[in-house]
Every structure is written in structure tokens, then in C-alpha cells.
N, C-alpha and C. Protein backbone atom coordinates (compact mmCIF):
# COMPACT_ATOMS: atom_id res chain seq x y z
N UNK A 1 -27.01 28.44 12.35
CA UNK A 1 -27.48 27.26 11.65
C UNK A 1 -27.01 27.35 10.21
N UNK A 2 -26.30 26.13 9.62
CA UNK A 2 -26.04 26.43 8.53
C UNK A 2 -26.90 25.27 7.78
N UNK A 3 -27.68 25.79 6.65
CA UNK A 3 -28.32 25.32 5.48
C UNK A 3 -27.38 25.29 4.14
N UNK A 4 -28.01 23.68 3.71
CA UNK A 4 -27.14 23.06 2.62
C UNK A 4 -27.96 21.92 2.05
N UNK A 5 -27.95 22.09 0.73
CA UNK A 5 -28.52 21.08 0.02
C UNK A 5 -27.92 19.47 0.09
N UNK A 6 -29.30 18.82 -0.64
CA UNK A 6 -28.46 17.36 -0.28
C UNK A 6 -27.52 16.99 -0.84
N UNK A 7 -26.76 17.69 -2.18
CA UNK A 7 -25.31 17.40 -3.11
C UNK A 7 -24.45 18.08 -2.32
N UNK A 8 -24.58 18.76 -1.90
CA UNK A 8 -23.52 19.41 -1.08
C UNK A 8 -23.02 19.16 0.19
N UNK A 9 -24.26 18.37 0.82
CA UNK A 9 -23.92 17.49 2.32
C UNK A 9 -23.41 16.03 2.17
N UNK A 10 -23.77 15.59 1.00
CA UNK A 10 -23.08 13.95 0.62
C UNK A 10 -21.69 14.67 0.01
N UNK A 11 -21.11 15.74 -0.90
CA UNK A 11 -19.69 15.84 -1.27
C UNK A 11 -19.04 16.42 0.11
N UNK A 12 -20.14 17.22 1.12
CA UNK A 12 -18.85 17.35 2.27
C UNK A 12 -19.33 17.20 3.88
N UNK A 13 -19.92 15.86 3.72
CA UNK A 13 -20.35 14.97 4.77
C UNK A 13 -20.04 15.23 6.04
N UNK A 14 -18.64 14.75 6.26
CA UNK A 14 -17.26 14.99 7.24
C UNK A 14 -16.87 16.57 7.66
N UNK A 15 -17.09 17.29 6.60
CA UNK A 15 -17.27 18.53 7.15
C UNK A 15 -18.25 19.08 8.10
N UNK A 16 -19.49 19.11 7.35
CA UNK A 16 -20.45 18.92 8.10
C UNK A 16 -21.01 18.57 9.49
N UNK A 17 -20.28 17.13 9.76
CA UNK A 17 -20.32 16.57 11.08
C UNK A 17 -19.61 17.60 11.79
N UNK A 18 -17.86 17.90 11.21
CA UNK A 18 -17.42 18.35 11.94
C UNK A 18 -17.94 19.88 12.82
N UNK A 19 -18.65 20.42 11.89
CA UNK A 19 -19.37 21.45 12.39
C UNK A 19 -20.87 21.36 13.35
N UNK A 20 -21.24 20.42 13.43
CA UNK A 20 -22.25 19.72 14.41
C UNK A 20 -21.08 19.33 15.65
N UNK A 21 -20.12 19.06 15.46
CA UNK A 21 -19.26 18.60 16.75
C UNK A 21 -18.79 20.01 17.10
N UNK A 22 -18.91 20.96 16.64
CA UNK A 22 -19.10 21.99 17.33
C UNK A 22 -19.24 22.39 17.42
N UNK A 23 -21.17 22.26 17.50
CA UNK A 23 -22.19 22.73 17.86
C UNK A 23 -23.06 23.47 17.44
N UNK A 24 -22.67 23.53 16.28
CA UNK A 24 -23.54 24.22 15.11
C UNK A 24 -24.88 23.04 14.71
N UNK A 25 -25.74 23.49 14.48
CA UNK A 25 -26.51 22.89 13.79
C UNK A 25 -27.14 22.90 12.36
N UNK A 26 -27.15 22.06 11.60
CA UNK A 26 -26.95 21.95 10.00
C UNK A 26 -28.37 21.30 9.68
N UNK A 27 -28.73 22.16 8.83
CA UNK A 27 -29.79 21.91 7.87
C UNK A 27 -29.81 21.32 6.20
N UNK A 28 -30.42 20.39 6.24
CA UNK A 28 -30.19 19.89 4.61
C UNK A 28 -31.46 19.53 4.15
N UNK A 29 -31.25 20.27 2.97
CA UNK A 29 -32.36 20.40 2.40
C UNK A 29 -32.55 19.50 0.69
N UNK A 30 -33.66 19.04 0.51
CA UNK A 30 -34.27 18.41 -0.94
C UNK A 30 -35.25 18.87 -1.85
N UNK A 31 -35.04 19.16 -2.96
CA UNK A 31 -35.56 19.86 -4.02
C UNK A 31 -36.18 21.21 -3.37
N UNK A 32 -35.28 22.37 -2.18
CA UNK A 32 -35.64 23.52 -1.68
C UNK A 32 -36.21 23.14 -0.27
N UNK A 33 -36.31 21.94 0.01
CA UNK A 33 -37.07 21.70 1.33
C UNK A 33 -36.26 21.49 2.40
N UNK A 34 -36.86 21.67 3.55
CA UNK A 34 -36.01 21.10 4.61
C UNK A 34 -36.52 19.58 5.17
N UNK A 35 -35.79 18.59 5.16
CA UNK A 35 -35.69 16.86 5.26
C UNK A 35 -35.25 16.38 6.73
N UNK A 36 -34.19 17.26 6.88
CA UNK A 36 -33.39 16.92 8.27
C UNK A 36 -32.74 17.93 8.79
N UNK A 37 -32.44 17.75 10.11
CA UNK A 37 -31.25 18.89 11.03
C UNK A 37 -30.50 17.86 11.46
N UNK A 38 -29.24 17.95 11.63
CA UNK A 38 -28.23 17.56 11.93
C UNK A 38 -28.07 18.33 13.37
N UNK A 39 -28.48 17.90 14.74
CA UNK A 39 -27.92 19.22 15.79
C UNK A 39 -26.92 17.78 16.87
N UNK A 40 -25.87 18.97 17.31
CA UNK A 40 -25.12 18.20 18.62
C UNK A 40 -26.22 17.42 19.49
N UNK A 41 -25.64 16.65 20.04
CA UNK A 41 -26.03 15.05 21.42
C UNK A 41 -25.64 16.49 22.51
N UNK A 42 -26.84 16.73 23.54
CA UNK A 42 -26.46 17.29 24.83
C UNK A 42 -25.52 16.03 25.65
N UNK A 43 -24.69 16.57 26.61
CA UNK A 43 -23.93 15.87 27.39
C UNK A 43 -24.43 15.09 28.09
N UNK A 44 -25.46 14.98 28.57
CA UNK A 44 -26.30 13.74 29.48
C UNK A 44 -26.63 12.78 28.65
N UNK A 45 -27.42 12.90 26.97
CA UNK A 45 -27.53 12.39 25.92
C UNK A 45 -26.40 11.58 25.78
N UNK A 46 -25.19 12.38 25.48
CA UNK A 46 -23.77 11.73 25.09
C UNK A 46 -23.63 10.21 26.49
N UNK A 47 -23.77 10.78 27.29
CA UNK A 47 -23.14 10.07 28.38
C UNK A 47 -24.12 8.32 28.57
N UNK A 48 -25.29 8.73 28.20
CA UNK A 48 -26.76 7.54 28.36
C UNK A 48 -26.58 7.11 27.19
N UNK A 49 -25.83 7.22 26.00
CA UNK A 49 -25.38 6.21 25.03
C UNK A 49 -24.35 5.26 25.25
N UNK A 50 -23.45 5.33 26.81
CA UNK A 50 -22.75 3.93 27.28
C UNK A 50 -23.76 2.55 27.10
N UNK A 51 -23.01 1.76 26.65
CA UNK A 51 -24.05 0.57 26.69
C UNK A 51 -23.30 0.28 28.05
N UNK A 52 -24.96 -0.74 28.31
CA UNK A 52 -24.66 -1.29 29.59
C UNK A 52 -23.43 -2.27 30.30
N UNK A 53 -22.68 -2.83 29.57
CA UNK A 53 -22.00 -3.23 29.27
C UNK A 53 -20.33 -2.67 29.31
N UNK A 54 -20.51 -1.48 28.78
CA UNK A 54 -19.43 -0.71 29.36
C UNK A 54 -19.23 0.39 30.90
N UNK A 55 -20.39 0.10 31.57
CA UNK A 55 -20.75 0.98 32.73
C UNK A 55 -20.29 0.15 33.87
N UNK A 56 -19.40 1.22 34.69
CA UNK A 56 -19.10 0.53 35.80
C UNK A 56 -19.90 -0.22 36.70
N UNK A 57 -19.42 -1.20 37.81
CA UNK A 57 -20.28 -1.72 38.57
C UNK A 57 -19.70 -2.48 39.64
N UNK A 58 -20.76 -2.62 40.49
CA UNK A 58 -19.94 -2.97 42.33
C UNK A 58 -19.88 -4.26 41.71
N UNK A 59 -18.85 -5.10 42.26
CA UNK A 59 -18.19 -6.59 42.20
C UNK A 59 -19.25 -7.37 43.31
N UNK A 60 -19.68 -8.57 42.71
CA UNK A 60 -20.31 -9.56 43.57
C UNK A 60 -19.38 -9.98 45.03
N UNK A 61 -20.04 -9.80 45.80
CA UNK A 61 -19.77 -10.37 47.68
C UNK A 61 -20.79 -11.40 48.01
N UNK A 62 -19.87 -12.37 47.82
CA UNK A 62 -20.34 -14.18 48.03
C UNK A 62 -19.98 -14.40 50.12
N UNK A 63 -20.99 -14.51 50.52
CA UNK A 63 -20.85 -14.47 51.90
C UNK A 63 -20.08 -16.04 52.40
N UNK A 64 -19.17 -15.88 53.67
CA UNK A 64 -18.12 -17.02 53.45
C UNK A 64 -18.76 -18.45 53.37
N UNK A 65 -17.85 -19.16 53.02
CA UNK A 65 -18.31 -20.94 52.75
C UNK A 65 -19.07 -20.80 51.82
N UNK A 66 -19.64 -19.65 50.59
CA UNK A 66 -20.35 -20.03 49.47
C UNK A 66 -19.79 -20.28 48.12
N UNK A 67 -19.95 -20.87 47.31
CA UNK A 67 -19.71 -21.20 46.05
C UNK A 67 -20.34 -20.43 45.26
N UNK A 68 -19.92 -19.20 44.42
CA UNK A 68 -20.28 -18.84 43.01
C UNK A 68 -21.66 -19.84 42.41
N UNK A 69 -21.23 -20.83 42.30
CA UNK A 69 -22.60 -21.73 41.38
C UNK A 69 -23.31 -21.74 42.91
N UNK A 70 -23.39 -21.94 43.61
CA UNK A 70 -24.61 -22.41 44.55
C UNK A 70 -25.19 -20.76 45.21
N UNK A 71 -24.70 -19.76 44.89
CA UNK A 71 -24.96 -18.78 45.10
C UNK A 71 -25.69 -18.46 44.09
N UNK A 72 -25.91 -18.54 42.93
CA UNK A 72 -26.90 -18.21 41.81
C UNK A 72 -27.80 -19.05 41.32
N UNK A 73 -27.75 -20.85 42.09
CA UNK A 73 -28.72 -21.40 42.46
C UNK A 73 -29.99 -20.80 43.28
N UNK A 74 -29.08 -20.35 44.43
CA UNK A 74 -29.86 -19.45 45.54
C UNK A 74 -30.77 -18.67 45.18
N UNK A 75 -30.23 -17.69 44.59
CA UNK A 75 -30.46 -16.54 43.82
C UNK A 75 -31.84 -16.77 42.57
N UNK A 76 -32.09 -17.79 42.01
CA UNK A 76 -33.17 -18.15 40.68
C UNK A 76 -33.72 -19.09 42.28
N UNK A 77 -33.77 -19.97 43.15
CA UNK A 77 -34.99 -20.53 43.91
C UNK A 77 -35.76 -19.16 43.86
N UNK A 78 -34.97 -18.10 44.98
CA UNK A 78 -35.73 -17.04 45.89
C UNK A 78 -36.64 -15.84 44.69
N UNK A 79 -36.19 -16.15 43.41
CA UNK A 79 -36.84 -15.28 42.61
C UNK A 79 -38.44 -15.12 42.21
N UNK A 80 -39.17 -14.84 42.15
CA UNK A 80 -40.41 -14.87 42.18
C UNK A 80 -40.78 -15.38 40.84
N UNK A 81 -40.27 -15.26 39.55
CA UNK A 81 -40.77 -15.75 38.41
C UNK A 81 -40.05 -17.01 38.16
């Protein structure tokens, strides 16, 4: 663990990180105190910060003779709210 005051973590910020990226964990401290830790994202952590949005997903199967719009008509009748 490396400890560092707060002038010394704002002049070497980027350093810092870089040493949290690997895997060190950093302590910064204010007027002698400790304020914050800086520690690495575990890999499951890392991975559950995809937004939803970027996460894969199965493609819609419209059963034959249906239309896209009358299929999500369907879909809001049968819904309960």
C-alpha cells in the first residue's frame, strides 16, 4: 500500500492510477489523515460496469405472417400493467 498526501496525489494523479491498475492500493491522506484509498475494481466488478446497452443479446423471433408493429401491440395487450 502506498501512502501519499493530497499535494502529492493531485501533482502525480496519473501515476498513481497507474499503480492502482496494478494493483496496488494507494492511500491519500489530509492534514496527516487518511480521506480515501484508491484500490483496483475486482474482475467481476470490472465486467458488471458494461452498461446494458453494450451487453450482448438473443435477436427477436417474430413467428411467421407477423409484423414487428403488431407483434409489440401483442406484447403491451398481454402485459399485466
Amino acid at each position: 500500500m502506498h501512502t501519499v498526501p493530497l499535494s502529492e496525489f493531485r501533482a502525480n494523479a496519473s501515476a498513481m492510477l497507474d499503480l492502482v491498475e496494478q494493483g496496488e492500493t494507494v492511500r491519500i491522506l489530509r492534514h496527516g489523515k487518511p480521506v480515501a484509498e484508491l484500490v483496483p475494481l475486482k474482475a467481476e466488478e470490472a465486467a458488471a460496469k458494461v452498461p446494458s446497452w453494450k451487453r450482448p443479446f438473443e435477436p427477436v423471433v417474430l413467428p411467421p405472417g407477423v409484423s414487428l408493429s403488431q407483434a409489440v401491440l401483442d406484447e403491451r395487450n398481454e402485459s399485466p400493467w
